[in-house]
Structures are given as C-alpha cells and as structure tokens.
N, C-alpha and C. Protein backbone atom coordinates (compact mmCIF):
# COMPACT_ATOMS: atom_id res chain seq x y z
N UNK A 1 55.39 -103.81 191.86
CA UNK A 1 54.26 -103.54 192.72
C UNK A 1 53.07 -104.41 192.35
N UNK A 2 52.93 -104.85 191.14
CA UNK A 2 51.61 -105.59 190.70
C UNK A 2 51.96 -106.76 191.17
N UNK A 3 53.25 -107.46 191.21
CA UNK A 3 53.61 -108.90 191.33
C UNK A 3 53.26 -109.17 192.89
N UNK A 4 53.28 -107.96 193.76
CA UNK A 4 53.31 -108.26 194.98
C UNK A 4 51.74 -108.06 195.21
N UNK A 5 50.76 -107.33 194.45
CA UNK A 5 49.62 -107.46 194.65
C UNK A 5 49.09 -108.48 194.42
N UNK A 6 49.30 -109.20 193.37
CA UNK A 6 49.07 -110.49 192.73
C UNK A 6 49.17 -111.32 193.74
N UNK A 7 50.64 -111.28 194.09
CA UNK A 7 50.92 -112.68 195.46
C UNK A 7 50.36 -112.16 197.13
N UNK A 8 49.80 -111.51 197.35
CA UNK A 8 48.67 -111.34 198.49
C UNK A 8 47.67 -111.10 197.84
N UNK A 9 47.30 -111.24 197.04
CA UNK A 9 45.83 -111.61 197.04
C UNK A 9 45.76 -113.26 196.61
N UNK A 10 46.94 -113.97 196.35
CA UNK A 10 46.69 -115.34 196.29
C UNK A 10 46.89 -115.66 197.32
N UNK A 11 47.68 -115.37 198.16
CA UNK A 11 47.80 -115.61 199.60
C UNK A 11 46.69 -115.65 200.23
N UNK A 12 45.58 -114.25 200.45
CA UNK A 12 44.27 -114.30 201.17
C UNK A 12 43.23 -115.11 200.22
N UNK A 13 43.28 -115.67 198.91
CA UNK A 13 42.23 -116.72 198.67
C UNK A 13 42.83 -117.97 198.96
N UNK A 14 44.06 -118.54 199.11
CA UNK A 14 44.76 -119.58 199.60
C UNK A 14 44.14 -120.21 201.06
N UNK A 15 44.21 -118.89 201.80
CA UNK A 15 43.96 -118.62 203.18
C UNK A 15 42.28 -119.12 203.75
N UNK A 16 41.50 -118.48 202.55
CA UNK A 16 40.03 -117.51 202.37
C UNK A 16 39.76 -119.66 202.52
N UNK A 17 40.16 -119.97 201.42
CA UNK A 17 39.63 -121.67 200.76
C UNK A 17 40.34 -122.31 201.70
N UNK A 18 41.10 -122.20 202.68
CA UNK A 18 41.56 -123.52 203.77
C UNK A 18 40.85 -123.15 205.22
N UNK A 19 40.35 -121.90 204.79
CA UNK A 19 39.30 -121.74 206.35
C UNK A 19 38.09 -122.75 206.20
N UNK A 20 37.45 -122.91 205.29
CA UNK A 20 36.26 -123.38 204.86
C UNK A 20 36.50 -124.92 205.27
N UNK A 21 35.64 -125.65 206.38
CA UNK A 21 36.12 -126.71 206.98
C UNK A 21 34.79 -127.32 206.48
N UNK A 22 34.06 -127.26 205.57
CA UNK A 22 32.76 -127.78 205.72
C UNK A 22 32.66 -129.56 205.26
N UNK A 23 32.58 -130.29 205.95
CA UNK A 23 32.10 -131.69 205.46
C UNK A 23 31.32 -132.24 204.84
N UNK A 24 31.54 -132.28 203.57
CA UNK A 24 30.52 -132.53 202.76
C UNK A 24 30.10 -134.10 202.57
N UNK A 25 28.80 -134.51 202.65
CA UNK A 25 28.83 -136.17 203.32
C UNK A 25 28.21 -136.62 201.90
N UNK A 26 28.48 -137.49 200.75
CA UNK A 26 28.77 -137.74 199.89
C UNK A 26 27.01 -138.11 199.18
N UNK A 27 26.56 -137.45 198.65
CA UNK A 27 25.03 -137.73 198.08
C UNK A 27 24.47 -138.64 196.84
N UNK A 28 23.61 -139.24 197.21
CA UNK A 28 23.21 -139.99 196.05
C UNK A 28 23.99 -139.54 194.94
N UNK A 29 23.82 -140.47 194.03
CA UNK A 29 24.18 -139.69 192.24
C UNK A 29 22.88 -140.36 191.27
N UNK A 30 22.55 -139.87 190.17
CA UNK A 30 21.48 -140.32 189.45
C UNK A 30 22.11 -141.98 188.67
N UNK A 31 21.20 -142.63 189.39
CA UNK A 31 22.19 -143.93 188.25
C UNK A 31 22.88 -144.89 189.03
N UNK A 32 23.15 -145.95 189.14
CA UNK A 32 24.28 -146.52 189.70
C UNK A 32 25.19 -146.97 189.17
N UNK A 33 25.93 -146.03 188.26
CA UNK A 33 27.14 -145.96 187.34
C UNK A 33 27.90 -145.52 188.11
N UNK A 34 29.44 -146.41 187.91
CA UNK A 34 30.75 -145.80 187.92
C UNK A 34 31.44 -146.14 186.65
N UNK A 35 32.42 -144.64 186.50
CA UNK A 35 33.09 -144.47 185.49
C UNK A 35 34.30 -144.95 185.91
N UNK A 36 35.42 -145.58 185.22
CA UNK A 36 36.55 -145.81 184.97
C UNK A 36 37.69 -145.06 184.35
N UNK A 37 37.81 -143.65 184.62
CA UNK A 37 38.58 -142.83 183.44
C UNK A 37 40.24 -142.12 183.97
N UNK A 38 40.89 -142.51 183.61
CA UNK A 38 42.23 -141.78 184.01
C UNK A 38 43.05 -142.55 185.34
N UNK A 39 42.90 -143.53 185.49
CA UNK A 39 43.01 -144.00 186.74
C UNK A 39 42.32 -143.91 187.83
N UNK A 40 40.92 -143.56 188.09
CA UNK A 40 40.30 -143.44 189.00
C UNK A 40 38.93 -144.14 188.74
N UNK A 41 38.38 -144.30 189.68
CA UNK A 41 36.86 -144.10 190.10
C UNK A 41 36.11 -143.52 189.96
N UNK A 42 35.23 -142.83 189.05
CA UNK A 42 34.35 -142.12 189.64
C UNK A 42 32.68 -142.58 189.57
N UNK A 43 32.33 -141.72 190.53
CA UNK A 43 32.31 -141.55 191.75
C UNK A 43 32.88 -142.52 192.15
N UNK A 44 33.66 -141.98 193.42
CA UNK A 44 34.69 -142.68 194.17
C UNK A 44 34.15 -143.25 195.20
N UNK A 45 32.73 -142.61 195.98
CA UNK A 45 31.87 -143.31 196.49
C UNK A 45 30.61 -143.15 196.09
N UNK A 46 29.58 -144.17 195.92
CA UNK A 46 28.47 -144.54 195.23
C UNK A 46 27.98 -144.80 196.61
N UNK A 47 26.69 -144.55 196.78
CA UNK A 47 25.63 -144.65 197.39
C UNK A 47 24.40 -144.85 196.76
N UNK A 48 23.95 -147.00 197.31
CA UNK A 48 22.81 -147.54 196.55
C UNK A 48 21.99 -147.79 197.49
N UNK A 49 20.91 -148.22 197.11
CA UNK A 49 19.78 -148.75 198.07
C UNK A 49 20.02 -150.36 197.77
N UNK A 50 19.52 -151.28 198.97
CA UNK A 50 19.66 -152.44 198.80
C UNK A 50 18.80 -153.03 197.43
N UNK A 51 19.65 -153.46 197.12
CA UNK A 51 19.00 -154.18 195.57
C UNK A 51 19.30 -154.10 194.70
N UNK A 52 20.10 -152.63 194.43
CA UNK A 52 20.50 -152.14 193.24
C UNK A 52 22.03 -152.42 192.16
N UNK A 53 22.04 -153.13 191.24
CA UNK A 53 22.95 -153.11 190.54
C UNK A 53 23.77 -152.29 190.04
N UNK A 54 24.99 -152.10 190.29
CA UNK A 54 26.05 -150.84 190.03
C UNK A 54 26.93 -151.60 189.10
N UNK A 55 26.92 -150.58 188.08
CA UNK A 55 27.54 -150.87 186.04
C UNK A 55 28.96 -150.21 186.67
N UNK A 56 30.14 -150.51 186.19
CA UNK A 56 31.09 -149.98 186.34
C UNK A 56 31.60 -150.18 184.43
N UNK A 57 31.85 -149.02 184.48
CA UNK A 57 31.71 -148.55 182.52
C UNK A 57 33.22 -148.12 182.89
N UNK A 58 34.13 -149.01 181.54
CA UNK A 58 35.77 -148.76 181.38
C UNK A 58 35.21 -147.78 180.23
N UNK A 59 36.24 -146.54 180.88
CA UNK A 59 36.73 -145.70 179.19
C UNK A 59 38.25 -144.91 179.26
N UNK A 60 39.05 -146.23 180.23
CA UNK A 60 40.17 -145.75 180.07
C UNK A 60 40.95 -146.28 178.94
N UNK A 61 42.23 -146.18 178.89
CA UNK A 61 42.81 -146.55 177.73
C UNK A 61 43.73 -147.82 178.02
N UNK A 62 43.90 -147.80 179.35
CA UNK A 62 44.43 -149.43 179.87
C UNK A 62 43.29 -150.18 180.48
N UNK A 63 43.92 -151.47 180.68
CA UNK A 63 43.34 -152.55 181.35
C UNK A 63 42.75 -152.41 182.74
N UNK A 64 41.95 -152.59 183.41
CA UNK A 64 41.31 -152.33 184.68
C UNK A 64 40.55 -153.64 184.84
N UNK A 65 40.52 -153.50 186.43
CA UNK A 65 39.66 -154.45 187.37
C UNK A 65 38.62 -153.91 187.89
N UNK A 66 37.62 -155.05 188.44
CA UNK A 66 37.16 -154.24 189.91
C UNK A 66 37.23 -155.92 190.78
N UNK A 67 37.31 -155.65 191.92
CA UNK A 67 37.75 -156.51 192.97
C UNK A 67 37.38 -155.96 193.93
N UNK A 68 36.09 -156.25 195.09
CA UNK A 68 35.79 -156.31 196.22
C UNK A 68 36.37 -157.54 196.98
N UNK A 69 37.00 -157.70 198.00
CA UNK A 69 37.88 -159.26 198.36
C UNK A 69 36.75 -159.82 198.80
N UNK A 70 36.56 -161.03 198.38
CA UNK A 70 35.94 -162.35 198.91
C UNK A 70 34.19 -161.64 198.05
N UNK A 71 34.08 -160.55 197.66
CA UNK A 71 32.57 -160.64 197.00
C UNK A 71 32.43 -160.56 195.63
N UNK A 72 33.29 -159.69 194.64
CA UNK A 72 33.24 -159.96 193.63
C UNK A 72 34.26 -159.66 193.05
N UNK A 73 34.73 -160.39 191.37
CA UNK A 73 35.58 -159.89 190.50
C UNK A 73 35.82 -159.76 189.73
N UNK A 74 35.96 -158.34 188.83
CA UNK A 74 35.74 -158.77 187.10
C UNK A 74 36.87 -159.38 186.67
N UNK A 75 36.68 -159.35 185.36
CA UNK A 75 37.81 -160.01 184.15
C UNK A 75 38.19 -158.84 184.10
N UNK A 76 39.24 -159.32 183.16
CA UNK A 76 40.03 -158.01 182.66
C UNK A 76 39.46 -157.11 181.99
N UNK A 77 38.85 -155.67 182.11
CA UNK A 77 38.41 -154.78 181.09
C UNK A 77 39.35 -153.81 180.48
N UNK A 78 38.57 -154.18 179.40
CA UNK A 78 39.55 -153.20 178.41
C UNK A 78 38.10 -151.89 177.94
N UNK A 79 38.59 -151.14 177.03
CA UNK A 79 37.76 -149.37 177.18
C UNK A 79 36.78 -149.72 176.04
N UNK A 80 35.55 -149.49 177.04
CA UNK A 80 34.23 -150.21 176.40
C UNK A 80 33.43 -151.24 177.26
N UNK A 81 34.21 -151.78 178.32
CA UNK A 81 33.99 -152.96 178.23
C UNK A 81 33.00 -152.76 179.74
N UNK A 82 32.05 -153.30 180.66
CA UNK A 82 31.42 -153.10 181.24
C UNK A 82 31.51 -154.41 182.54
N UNK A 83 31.27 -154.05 183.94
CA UNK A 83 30.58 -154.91 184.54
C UNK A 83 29.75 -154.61 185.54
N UNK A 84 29.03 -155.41 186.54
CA UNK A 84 27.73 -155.34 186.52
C UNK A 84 27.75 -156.04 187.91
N UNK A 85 26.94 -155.70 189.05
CA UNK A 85 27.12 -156.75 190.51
C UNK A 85 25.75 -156.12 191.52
N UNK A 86 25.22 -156.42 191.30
CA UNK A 86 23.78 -156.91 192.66
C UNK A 86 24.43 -156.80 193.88
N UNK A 87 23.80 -155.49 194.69
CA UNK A 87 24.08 -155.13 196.14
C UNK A 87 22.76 -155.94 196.73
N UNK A 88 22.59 -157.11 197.50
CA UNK A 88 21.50 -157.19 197.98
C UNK A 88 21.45 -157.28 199.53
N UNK A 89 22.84 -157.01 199.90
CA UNK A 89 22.67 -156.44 201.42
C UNK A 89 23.33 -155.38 201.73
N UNK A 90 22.32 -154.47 202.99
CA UNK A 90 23.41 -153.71 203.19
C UNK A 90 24.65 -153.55 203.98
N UNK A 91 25.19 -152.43 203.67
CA UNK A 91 26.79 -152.12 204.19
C UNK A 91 27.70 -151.31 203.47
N UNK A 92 28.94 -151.26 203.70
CA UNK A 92 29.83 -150.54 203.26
C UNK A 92 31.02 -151.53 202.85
N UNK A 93 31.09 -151.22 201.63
CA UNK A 93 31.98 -152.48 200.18
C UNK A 93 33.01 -151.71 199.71
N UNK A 94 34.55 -152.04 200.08
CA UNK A 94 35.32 -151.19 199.19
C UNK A 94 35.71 -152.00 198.45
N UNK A 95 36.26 -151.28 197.25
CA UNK A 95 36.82 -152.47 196.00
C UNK A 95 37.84 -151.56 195.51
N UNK A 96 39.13 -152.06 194.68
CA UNK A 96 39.88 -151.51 193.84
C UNK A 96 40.47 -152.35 192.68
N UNK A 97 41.02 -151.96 191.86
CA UNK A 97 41.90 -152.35 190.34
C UNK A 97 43.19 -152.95 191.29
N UNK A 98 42.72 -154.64 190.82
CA UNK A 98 43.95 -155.59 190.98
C UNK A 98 45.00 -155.27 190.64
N UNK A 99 45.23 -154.47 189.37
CA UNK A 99 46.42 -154.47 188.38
C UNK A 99 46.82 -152.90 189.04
N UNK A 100 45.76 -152.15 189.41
CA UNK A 100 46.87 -150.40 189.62
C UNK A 100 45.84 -150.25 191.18
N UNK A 101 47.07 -150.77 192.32
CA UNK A 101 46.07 -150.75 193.93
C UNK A 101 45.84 -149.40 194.43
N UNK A 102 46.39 -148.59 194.04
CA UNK A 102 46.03 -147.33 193.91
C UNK A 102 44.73 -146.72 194.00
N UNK A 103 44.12 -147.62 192.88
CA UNK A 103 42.77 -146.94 192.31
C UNK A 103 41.76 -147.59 193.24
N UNK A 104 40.72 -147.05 194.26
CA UNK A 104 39.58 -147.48 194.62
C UNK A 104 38.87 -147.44 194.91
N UNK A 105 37.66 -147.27 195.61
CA UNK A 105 36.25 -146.77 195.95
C UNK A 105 35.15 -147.14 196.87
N UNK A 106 34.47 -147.19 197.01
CA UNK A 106 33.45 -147.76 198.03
C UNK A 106 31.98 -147.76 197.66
N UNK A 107 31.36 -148.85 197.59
CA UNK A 107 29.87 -148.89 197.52
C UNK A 107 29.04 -148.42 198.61
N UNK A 108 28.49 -147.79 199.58
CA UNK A 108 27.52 -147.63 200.44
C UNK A 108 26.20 -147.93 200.14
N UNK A 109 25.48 -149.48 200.74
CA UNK A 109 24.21 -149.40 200.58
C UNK A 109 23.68 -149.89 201.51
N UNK A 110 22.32 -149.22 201.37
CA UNK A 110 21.42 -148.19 202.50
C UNK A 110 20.19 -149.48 202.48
C-alpha cells in the first residue's frame, strides 16, 4: 500500500512539473565568464553588451576549444588555462569545442 502511494504521488509531481510551460528568456549573469566544466558550457548562453570581453575559464580535466566559425579560435586548453575575445558588434555568436561538437553555446550581444 505505501509503494503504491509513493508511485502516485510521483506520478502527480511528474504531472504537477510538465504542466508548468513557463519560458524562461535567459538573463544577464554577473561577469562575462564562461565556465568549461564536465563537458559543457556554462552558461550556455551569455548575454553581453557591445564591447564586452567574455573569459572562457577551462576547469575540466580534458582538452577543450572554443571556435566561433570564421570569428574566433582558441588553442588548445588544458584545466587552468583561459581565453579571452572582444564582442564589438552586435548579434547572436554560437561557438563550440572543435575536439567534443557536442559541447556549445551562444554569445548574445545587445
């Protein structure tokens, strides 16, 4: 009897959290840092103002890129290792890791 209480009430928060349609439209962050950790991005999208330089800080444990096509591209980073790129127009910039295409993100600047 508990097991079946257990599994309807995961059922109605299952239910409760896929009603919730709300669009959440992606907000500044303090900083124009992205992290490099676990295979991802984060923030996965960054939102700058024109001008602003965005640090992309490795602290994974493999090798990583960043690669926007035709605007910019780091060297190989290894965990520690940093790079650095001047938005001075605006638009919308996606970039990802040459080596894992998987991984990637988008600059938005305003």
């Amino acid at each position: 009897m508990i097991k079946k209480s257990i599994f309807i009430f995961l059922v109605i928060l299952i239910f409760i959290n896929g009603c919730s349609n709300k669009s959440v439209e992606p907000k500044p962050v303090a900083g124009d840092t992205i992290y490099i950790n676990h295979f991802i991005f984060e923030p996965a999208e960054l939102i700058v103002s024109t001008g602003a330089t965005v640090t992309w800080k490795h602290n994974d444990n493999v090798a990583h890129t960043v690669v926007s096509q035709g605007l910019f591209e780091s060297k190989v980073l290894n965990r520690n290792d940093e790079f650095s790129f001047k938005f001075t127009s605006p638009g919308e910039y996606s970039y990802h890791c040459s080596i894992h295409p998987s991984m990637n993100g988008k600059i938005i600047v305003k």
